[in-house]
Protein backbone atom coordinates (compact mmCIF):
# COMPACT_ATOMS: atom_id res chain seq x y z
CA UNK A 1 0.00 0.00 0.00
CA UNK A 2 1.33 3.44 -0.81
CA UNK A 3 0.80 6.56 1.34
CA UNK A 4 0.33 9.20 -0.79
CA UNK A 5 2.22 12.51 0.82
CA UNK A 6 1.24 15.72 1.72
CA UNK A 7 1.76 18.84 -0.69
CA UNK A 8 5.58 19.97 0.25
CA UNK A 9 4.47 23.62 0.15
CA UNK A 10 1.72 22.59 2.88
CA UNK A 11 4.00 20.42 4.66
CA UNK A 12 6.45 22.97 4.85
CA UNK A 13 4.05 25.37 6.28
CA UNK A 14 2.51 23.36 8.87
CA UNK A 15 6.07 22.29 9.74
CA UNK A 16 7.15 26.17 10.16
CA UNK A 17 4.05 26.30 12.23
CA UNK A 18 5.02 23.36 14.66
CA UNK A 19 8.67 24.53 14.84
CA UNK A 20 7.57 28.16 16.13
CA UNK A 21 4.86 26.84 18.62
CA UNK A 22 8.17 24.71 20.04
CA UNK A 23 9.94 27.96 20.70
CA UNK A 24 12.26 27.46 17.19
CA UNK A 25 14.81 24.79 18.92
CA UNK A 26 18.14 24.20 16.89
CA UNK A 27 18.00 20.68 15.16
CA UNK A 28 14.47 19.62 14.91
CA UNK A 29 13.80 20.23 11.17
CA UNK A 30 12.80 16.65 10.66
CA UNK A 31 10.23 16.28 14.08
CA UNK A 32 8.39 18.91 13.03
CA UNK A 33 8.25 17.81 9.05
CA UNK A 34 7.27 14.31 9.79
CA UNK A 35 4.64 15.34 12.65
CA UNK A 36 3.17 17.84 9.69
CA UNK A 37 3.00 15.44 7.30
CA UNK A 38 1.18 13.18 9.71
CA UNK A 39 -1.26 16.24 10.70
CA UNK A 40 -2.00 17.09 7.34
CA UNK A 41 -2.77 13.07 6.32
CA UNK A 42 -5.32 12.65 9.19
CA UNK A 43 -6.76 16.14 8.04
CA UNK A 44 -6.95 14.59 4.61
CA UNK A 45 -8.64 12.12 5.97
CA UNK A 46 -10.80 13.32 8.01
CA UNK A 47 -12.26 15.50 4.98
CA UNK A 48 -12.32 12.00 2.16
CA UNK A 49 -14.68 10.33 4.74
CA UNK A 50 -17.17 12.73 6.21
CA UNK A 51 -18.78 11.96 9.44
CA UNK A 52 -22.45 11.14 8.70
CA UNK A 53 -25.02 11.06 11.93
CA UNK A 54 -28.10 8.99 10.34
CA UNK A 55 -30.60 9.68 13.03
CA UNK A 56 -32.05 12.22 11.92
CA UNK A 57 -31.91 10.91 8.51
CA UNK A 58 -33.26 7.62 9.73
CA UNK A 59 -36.68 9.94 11.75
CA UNK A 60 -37.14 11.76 8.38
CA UNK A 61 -37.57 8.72 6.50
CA UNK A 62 -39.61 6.55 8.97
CA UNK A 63 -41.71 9.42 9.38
CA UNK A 64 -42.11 9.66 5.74
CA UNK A 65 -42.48 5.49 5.08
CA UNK A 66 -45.46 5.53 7.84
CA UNK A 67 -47.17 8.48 6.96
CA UNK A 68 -49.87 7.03 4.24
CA UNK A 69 -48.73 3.42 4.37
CA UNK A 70 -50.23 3.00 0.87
CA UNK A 71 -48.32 4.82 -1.02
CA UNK A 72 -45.32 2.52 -0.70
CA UNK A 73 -43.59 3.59 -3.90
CA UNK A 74 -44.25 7.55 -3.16
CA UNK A 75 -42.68 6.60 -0.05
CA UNK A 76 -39.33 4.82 -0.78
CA UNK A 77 -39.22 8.08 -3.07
CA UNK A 78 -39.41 10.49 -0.41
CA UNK A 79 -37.13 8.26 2.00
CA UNK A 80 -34.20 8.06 -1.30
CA UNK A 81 -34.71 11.90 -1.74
CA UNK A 82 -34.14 12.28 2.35
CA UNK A 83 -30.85 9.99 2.06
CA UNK A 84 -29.67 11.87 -0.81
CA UNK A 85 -30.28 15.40 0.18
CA UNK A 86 -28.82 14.75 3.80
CA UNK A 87 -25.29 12.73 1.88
CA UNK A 88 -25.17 15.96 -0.56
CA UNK A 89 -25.74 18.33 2.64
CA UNK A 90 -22.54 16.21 3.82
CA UNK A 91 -20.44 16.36 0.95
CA UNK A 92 -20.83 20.37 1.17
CA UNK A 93 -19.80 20.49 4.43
CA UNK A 94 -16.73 18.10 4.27
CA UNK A 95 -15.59 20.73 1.22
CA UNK A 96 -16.64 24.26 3.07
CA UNK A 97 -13.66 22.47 5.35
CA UNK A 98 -11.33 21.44 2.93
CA UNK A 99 -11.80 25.34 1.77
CA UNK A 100 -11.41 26.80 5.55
CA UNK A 101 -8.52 24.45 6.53
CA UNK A 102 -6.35 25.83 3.37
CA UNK A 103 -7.02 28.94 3.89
C-alpha cells in the first residue's frame, strides 16, 4: 500500500508552524516535518470520509415510510430523496472544510 504525501508547500508550512509553537529549537527540522506530514494526512482524511449522523436521517424517512402506508412507492421516493439530500448536505460540508482548513 502506498501513502500518498502531503503537498511539500503545505508540509512545509505546517512544519514552520510546529517549529515556532516549540519555541524554534536548533535541530528539529525533521520532528516537526514528519509530525506535519502526519497532521496534514489525518486532516486529509478526516475530509475523504465525512462523518455522517443517520438519526435524523433515519426519523425523516420513517416518518415519511409511515405516513400514508399506501403509497409505498411515493414513499421509498421520499425516503431516497431524504438519504440523498442529507449525503449531498454532507459532501458540502466536508468541502466548506477542505476550503477553511487551506485557507
Amino acid at each position: 500500500m502506498t501513502i500518498e504525501r502531503p503537498d511539500p508547500r503545505e508540509t512545509a508550512e505546517r512544519a514552520y508552524g510546529l517549529w515556532e509553537s516549540r519555541g524554534r529549537p536548533a535541530g528539529s527540522a525533521e520532528v516537526d516535518w514528519f509530525e506535519a506530514e502526519r497532521q496534514l494526512r489525518v486532516d486529509r482524511d478526516a475530509v475523504a470520509t465525512p462523518v455522517v449522523t443517520f438519526e435524523p436521517l433515519a426519523q425523516e424517512a420513517s416518518a415519511a415510510l409511515l405516513d400514508e402506508p399506501g403509497e409505498q412507492a411515493d414513499n421509498e421516493a421520499v425516503a431516497a430523496a431524504t438519504v440523498a439530500a442529507y449525503v449531498s448536505e454532507a459532501a458540502h460540508e466536508a468541502k466548506r472544510s477542505r476550503s477553511k482548513s487551506r485557507r
